[in-house]
Protein backbone atom coordinates (compact mmCIF):
# COMPACT_ATOMS: atom_id res chain seq x y z
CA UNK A 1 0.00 0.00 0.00
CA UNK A 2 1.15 3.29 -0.58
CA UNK A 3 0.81 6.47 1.57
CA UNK A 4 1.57 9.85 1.63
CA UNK A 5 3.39 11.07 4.63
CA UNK A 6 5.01 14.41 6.09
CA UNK A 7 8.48 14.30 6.47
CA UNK A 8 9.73 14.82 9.71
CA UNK A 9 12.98 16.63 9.04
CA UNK A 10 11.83 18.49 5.97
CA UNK A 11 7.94 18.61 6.85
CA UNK A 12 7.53 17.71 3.13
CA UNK A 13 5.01 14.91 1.36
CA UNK A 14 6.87 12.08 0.55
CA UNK A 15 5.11 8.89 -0.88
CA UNK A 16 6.12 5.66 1.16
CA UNK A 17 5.17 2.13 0.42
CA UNK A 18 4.11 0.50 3.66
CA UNK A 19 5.05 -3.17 4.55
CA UNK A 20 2.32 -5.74 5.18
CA UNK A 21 2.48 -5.38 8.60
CA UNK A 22 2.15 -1.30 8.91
CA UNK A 23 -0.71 0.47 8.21
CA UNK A 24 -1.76 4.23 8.88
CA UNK A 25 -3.35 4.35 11.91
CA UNK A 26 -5.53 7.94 13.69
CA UNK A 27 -4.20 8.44 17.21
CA UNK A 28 -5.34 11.62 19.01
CA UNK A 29 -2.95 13.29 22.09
CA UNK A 30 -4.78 15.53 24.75
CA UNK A 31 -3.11 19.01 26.77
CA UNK A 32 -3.39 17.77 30.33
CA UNK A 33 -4.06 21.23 30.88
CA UNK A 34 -6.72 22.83 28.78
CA UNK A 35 -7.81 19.92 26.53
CA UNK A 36 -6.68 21.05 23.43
CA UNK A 37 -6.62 17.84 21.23
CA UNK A 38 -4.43 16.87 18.23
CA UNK A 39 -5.25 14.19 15.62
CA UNK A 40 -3.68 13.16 13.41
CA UNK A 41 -2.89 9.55 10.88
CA UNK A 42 0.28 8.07 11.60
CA UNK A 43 1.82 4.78 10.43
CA UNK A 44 2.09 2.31 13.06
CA UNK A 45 3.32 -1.75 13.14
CA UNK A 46 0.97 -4.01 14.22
CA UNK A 47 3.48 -5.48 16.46
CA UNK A 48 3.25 -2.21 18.48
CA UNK A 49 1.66 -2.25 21.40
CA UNK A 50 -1.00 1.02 22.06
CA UNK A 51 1.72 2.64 24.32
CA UNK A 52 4.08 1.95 20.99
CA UNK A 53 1.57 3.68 18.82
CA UNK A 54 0.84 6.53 21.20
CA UNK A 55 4.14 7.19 21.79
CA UNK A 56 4.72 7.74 17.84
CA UNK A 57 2.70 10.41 17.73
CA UNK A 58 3.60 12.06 21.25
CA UNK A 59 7.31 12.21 19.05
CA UNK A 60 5.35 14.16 15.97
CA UNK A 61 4.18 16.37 18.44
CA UNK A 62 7.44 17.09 20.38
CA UNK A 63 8.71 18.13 17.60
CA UNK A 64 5.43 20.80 16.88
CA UNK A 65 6.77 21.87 20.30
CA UNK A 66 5.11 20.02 23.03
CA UNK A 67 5.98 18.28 25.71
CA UNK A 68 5.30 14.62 25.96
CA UNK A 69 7.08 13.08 29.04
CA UNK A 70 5.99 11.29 32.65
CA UNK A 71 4.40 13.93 33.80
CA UNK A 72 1.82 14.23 30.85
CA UNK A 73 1.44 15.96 27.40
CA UNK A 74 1.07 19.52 27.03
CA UNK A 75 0.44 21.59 24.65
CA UNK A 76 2.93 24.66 23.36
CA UNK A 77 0.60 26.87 25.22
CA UNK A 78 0.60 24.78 28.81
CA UNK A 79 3.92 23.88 28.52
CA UNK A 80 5.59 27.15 30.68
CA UNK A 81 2.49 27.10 32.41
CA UNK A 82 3.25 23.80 34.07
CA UNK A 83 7.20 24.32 34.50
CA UNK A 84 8.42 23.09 31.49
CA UNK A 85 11.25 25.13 29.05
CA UNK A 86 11.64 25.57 25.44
C-alpha cells in the first residue's frame, strides 16, 4: 500500500510504500491542561503495542513543540504554564 506522509525533518510529502504489517493508523494526544486535542494519521506496526503507537505520535508532536514526558502531554501553550522550558 502506498501512503503519503510528512516528512519529519523536511515537513515535506513524501510517498512511502508501507510493509504488510504497517498500516496508517488515527491516534489523538490531549493538553493535560486545557484539553486542546491533536489528531492526526500516523503509520504504526501491528506489532506495536497502544503505548508503541501513542508514543509515535507524542514524538510528531514534540517536535510541533510540546511536551510529551511522565508527567503528561502539554500543549505549546501549557507547557511554561506547568514548569516546562523551550
Amino acid at each position: 500500500m502506498r501512503v503519503y506522509v510528512n516528512d519529519l525533518t523536511t515537513g515535506e510529502l513524501v510517498a512511502r510504500e508501507l510493509e504488510t504489517h504497517e498500516y496508517p493508523s488515527q491516534i489523538t494526544v490531549f493538553c493535560d491542561r486545557c484539553g486542546d486535542e491533536v489528531t492526526g494519521d500516523y503509520v504504526v506496526s501491528e506489532h506495536m503495542t497502544s503505548p508503541e503507537r501513542l508514543e509515535v505520535a507524542r514524538a510528531h508532536l514534540r517536535g510541533e513543540g510540546w511536551v510529551c514526558d511522565k508527567t503528561g502531554d502539554y500543549c505549546p501553550d501549557c507547557k511554561t504554564k506547568v514548569g516546562h522550558r523551550g
